[in-house]
C-alpha atoms as a PDB file:
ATOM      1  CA  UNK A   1     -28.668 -24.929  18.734  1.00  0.00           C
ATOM      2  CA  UNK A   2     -27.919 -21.248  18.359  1.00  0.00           C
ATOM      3  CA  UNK A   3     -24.795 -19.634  16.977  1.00  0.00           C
ATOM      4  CA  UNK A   4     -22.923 -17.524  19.267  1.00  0.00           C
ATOM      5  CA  UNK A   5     -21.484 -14.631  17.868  1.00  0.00           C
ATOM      6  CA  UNK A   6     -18.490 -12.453  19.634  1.00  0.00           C
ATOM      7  CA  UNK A   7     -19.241  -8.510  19.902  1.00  0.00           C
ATOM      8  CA  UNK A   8     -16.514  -6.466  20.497  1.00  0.00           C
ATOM      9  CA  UNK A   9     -16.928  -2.437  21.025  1.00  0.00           C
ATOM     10  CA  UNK A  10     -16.427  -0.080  17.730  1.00  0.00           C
ATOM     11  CA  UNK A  11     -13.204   2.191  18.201  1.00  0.00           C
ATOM     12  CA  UNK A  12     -15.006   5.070  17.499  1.00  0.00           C
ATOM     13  CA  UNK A  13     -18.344   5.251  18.686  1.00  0.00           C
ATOM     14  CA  UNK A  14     -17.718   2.168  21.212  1.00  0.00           C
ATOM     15  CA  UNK A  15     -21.357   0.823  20.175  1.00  0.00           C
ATOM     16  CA  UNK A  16     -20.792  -3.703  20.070  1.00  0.00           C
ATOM     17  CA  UNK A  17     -20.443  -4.624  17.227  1.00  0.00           C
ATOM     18  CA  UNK A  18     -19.731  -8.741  15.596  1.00  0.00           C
ATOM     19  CA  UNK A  19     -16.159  -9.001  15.326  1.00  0.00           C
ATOM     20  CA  UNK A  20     -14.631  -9.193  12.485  1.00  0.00           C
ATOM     21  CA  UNK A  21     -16.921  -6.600  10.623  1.00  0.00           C
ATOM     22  CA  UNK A  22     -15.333  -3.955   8.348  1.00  0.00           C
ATOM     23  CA  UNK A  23     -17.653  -1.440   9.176  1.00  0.00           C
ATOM     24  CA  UNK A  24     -19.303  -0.259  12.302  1.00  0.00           C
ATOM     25  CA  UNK A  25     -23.639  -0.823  11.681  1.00  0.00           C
ATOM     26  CA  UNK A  26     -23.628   2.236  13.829  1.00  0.00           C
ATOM     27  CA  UNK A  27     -21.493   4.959  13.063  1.00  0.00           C
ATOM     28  CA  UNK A  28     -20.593   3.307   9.745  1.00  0.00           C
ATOM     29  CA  UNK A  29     -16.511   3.527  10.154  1.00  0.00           C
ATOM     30  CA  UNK A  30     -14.521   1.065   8.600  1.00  0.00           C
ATOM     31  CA  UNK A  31     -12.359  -1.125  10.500  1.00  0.00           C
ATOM     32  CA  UNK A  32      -9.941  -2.097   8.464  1.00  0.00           C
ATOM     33  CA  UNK A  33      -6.573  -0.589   7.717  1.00  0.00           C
ATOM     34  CA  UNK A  34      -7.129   1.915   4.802  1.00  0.00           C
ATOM     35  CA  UNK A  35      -3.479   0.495   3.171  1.00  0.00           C
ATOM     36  CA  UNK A  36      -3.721  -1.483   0.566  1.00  0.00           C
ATOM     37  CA  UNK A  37      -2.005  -4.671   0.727  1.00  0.00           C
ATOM     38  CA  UNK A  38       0.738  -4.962  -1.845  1.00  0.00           C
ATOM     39  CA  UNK A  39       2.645  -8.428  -2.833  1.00  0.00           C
ATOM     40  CA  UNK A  40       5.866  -8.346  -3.245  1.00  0.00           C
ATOM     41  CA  UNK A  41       5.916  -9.014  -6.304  1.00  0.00           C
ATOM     42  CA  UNK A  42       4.560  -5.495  -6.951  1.00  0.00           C
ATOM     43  CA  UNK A  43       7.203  -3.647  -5.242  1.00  0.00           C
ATOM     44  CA  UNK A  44       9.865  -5.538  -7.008  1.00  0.00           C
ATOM     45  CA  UNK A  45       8.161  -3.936 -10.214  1.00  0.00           C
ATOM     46  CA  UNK A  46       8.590  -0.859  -8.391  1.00  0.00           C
ATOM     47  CA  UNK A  47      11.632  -1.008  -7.405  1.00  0.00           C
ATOM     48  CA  UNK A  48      13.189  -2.589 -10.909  1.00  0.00           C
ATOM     49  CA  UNK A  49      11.363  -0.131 -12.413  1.00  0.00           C
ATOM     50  CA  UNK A  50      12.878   2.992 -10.281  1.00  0.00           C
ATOM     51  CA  UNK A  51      16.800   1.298 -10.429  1.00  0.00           C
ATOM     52  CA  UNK A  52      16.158   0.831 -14.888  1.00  0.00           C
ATOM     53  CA  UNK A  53      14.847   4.687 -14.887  1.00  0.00           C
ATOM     54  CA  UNK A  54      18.004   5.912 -12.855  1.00  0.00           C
ATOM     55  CA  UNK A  55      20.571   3.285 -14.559  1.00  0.00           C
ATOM     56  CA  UNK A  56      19.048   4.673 -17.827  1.00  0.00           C
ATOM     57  CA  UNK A  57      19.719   8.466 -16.960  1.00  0.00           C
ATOM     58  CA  UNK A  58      22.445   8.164 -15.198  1.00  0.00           C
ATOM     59  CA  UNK A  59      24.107   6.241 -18.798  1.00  0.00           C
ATOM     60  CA  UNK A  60      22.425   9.266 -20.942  1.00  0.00           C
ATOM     61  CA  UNK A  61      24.235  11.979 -18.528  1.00  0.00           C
ATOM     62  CA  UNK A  62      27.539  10.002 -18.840  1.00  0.00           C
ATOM     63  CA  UNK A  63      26.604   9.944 -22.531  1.00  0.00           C
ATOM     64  CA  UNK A  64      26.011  13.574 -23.192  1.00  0.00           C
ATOM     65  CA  UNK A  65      29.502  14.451 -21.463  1.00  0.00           C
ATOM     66  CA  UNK A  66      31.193  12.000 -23.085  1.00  0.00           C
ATOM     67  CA  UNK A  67      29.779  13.579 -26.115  1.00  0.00           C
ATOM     68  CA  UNK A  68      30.853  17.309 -24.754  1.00  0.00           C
ATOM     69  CA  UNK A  69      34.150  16.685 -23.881  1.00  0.00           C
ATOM     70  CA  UNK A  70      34.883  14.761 -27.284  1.00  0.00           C
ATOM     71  CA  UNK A  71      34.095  17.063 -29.881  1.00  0.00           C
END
């Protein structure tokens, strides 16, 4: 019994490759998406971490003018 294996053609140097690879044999490309995949749990972080930093300056400005316009 032999093991068939699906070839489709590299997007850049159209040379058949197995599917599924992540990097041509010929013209060595990879073939997968150069973005990292992020969970969301990470861009929460970022995002919390963005809306604390602002909430935090924007109370210091209120802060300092409070300050100002007391003295």
């Amino acid at each position: 019994m032999s093991v068939v294996k699906l070839a489709v053609k590299c997007p850049h140097c159209k040379e058949p490759i197995i599917a599924g690879s992540t990097r041509c044999k010929h013209c060595h490309a990879e073939l997968v998406s150069s973005t990292k995949k992020t969970s969301p749990l990470k861009k929460l972080d970022t995002f919390r971490a963005g809306f604390l930093s602002g909430l935090l300056f924007s109370l210091l400005i209120a802060l300092i003018g409070w300050l100002h316009f007391t003295s």
